[in-house]
Protein backbone atom coordinates (compact mmCIF):
# COMPACT_ATOMS: atom_id res chain seq x y z
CA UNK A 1 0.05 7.89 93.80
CA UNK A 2 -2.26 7.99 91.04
CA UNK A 3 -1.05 10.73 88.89
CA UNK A 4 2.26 8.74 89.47
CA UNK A 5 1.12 5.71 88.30
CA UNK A 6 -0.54 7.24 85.33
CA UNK A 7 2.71 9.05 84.44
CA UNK A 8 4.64 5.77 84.37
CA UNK A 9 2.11 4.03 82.17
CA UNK A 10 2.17 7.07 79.73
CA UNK A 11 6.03 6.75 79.55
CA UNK A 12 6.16 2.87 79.27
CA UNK A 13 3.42 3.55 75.96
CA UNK A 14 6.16 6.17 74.64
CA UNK A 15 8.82 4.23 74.97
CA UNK A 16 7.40 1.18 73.86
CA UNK A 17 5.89 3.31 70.40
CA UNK A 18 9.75 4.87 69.92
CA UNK A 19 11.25 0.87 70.14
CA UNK A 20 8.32 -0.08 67.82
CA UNK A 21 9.37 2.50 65.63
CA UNK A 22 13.05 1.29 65.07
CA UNK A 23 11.62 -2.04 64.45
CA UNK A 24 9.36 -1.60 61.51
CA UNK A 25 11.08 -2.35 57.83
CA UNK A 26 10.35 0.26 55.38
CA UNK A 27 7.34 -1.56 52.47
CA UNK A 28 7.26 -0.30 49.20
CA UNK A 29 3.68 -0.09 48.27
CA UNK A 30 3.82 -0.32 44.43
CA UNK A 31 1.06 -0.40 42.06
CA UNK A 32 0.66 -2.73 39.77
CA UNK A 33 -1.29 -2.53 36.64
CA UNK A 34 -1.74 -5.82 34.28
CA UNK A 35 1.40 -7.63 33.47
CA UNK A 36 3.60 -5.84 35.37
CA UNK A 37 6.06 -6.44 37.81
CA UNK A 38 8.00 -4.98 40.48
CA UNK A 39 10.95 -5.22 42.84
CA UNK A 40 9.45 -4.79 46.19
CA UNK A 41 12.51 -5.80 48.47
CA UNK A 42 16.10 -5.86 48.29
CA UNK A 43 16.63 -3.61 45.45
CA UNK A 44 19.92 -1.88 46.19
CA UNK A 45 22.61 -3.71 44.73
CA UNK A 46 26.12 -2.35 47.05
CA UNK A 47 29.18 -2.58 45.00
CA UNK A 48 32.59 -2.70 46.37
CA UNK A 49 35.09 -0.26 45.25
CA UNK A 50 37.68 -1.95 43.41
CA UNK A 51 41.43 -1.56 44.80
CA UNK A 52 43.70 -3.56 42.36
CA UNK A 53 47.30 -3.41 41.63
CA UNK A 54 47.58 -5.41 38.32
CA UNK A 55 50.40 -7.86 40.17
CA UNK A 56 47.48 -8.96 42.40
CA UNK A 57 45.91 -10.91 39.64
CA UNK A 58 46.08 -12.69 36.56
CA UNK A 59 43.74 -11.97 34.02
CA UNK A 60 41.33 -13.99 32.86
CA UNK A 61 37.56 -14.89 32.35
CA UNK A 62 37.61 -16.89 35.41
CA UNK A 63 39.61 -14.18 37.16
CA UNK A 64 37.15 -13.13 40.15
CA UNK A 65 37.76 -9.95 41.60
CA UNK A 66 34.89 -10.05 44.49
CA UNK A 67 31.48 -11.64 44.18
CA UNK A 68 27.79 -10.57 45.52
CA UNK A 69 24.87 -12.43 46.36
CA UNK A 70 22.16 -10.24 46.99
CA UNK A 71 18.17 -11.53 48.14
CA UNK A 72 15.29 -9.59 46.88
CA UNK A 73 11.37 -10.26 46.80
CA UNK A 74 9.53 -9.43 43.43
CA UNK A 75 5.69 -9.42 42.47
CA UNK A 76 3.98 -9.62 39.27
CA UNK A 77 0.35 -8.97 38.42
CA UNK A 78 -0.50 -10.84 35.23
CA UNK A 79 -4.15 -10.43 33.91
CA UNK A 80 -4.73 -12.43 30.67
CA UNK A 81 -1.65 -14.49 30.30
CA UNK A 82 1.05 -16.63 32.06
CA UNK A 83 4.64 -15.99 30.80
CA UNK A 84 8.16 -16.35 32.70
CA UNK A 85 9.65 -13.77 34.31
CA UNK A 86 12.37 -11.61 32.23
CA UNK A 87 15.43 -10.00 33.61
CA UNK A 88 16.22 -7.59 31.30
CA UNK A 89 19.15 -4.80 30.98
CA UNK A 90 18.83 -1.38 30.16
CA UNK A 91 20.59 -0.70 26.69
CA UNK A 92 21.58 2.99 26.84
CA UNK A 93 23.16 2.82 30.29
CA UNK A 94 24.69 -0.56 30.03
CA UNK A 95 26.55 0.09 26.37
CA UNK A 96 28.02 3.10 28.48
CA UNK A 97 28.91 1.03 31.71
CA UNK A 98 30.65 -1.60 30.05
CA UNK A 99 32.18 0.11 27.51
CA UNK A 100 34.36 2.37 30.27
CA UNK A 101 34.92 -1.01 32.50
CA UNK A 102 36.19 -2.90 29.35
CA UNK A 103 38.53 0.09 28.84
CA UNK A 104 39.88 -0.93 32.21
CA UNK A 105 40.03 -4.65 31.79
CA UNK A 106 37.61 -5.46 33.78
CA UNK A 107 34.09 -6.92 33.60
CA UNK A 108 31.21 -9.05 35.40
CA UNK A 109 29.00 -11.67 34.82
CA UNK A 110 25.50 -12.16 36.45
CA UNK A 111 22.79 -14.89 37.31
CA UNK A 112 19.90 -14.78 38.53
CA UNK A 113 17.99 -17.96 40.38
CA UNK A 114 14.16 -18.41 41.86
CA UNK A 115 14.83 -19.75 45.33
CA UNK A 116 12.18 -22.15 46.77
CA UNK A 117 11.98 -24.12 43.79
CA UNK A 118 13.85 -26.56 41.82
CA UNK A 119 14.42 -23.85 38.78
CA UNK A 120 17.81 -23.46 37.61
CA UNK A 121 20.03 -20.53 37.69
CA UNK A 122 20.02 -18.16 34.62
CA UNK A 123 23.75 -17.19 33.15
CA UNK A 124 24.55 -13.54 31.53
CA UNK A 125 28.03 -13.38 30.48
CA UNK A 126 30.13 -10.69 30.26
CA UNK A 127 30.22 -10.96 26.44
CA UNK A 128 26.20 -10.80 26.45
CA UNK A 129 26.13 -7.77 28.97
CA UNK A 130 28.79 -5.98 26.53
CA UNK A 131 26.37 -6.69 23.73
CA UNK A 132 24.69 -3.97 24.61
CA UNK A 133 27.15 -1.70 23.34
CA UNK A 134 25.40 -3.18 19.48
CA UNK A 135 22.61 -1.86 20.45
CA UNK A 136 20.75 -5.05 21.82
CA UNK A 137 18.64 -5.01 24.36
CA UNK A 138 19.66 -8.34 26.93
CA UNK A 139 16.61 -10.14 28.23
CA UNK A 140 16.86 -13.82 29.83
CA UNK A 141 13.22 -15.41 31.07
CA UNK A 142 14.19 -17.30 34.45
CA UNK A 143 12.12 -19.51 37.29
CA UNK A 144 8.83 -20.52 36.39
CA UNK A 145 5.71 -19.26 34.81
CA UNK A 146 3.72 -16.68 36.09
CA UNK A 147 0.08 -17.44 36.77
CA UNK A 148 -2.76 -14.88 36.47
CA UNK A 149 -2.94 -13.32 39.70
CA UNK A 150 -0.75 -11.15 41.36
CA UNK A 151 2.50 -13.65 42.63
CA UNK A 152 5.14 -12.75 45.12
CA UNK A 153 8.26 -14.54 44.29
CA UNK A 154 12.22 -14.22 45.79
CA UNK A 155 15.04 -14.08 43.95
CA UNK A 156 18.83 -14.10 44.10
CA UNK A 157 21.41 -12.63 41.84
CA UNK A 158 24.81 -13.56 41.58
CA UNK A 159 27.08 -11.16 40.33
CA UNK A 160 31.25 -11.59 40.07
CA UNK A 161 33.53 -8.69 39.07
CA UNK A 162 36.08 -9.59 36.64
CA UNK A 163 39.56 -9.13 36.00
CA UNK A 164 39.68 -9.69 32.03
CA UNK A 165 42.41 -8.70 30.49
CA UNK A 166 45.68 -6.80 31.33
CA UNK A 167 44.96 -3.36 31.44
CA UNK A 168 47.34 -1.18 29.30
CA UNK A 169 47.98 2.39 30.99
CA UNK A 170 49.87 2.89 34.18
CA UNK A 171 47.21 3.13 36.35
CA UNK A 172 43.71 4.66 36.40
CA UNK A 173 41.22 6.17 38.84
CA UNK A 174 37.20 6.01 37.55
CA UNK A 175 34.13 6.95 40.20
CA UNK A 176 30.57 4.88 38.90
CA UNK A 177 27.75 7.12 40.01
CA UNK A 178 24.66 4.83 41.86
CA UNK A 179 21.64 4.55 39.06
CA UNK A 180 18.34 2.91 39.34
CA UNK A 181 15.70 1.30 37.30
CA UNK A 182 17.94 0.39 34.72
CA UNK A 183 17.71 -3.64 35.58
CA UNK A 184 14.75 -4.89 35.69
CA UNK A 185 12.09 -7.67 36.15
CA UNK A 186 9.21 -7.93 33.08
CA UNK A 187 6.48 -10.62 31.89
CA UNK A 188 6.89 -8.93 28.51
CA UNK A 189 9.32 -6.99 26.77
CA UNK A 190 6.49 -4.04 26.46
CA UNK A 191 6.04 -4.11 30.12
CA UNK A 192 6.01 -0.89 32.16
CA UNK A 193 9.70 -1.08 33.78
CA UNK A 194 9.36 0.60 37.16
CA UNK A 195 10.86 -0.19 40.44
CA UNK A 196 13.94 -2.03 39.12
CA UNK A 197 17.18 -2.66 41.22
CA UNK A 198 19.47 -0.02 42.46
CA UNK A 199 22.94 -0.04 41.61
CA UNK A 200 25.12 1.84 43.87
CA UNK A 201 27.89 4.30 43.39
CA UNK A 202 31.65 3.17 43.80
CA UNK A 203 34.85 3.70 42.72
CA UNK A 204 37.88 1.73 40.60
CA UNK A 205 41.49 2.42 41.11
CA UNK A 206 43.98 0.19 39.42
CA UNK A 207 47.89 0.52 40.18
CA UNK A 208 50.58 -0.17 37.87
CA UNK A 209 52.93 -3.08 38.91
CA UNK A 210 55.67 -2.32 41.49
CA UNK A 211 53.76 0.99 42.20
CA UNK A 212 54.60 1.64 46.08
CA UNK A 213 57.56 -0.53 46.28
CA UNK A 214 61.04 0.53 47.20
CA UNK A 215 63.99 -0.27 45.64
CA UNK A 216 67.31 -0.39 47.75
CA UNK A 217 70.87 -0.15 46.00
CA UNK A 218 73.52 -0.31 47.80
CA UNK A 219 75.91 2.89 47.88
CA UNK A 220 79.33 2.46 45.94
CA UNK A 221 82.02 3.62 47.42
């Protein structure tokens, strides 16, 4: 009776340890060093494949293909200094980006908001992000200052997929690889960029108008 007992009570702790287990959310232990910051939660960014047939919409700047709100959690460490936050785009991989979705007629725009406080939301249009393709580096500051300290703040960007402008060819077929690190949030434009938001992979296919449709003529006799 005892050894039974004891064998229940040792399955009950395994069981309990494997449902513990499933429960725990993965932390990113990051390492901050002075005036740094880093995205600690909700980093990865899923993007929606893009089905469109070019009769489907009009084109437009206000011509909203799909929209994403996504929640993340960021920390900063500043030593010596308060400054704003900076969301800031990489300028080698955005110049590419935007340059093959402009190709397609499409686009997006982006803004980013502090929740929990009375800040407003921060704009980037799709003519700023394509700005990049100049050469300039696209930095906004957003929320409120940070203090010195380390500060755990949470965020949420806003991002809408555009349909811009008619596209010209037939149709087209383009697969975006995911990337990381290449948006991120800074105090300072010298700031170490590390543990940015992850974009992830998807996939554009644009039809030409009337593409899958069947025309019936009548047989003359």
């Amino acid at each position: 009776m005892t050894e039974w007992i004891f064998n229940l009570k040792t399955k009950l702790t395994v069981l309990v340890m494997m449902l513990c287990s499933l429960c725990v959310t993965k932390v990113y232990a990051v390492e901050l060093g002075i005036n740094e910051c880093a995205v600690t939660s909700g980093q990865n960014i899923n993007l929606r494949s893009i089905n469109l047939t070019t009769d489907d919409f009009k084109p437009g700047t206000d011509s909203v293909i799909y929209t994403i709100n996504q929640d993340a959690v960021f920390k900063c460490y500043m030593g010596y200094d308060t400054q704003f936050p900076q969301l800031v785009f990489n300028q080698g991989y955005f110049s590419k980006f935007t340059k093959t979705l402009d190709a397609m007629g499409l686009g997006f725009r982006m803004s980013i908001k502090e929740t929990g406080n009375a800040s407003s939301a921060v704009s980037f249009s799709w003519d700023e992000i394509k700005s990049t393709q100049s050469g300039n580096e696209l930095r906004k500051e957003f929320g409120t200052k940070l203090p010195v300290g380390t500060t755990e703040r949470k965020v949420r960007i806003t991002l809408d997929f555009l349909y811009t402008k008619a596209y010209s060819e037939s149709s087209a077929v383009t697969a975006f690889t995911g990337i990381s690190n290449v948006l991120n949030i800074v105090p300072f434009s010298y700031s170490l960029r590390q543990n940015g938001f992850i974009l992830s992979g998807f996939n554009v296919r644009i039809l030409r108008n009337g593409l899958g449709k069947v025309d019936i003529v009548p047989l003359q006799v």
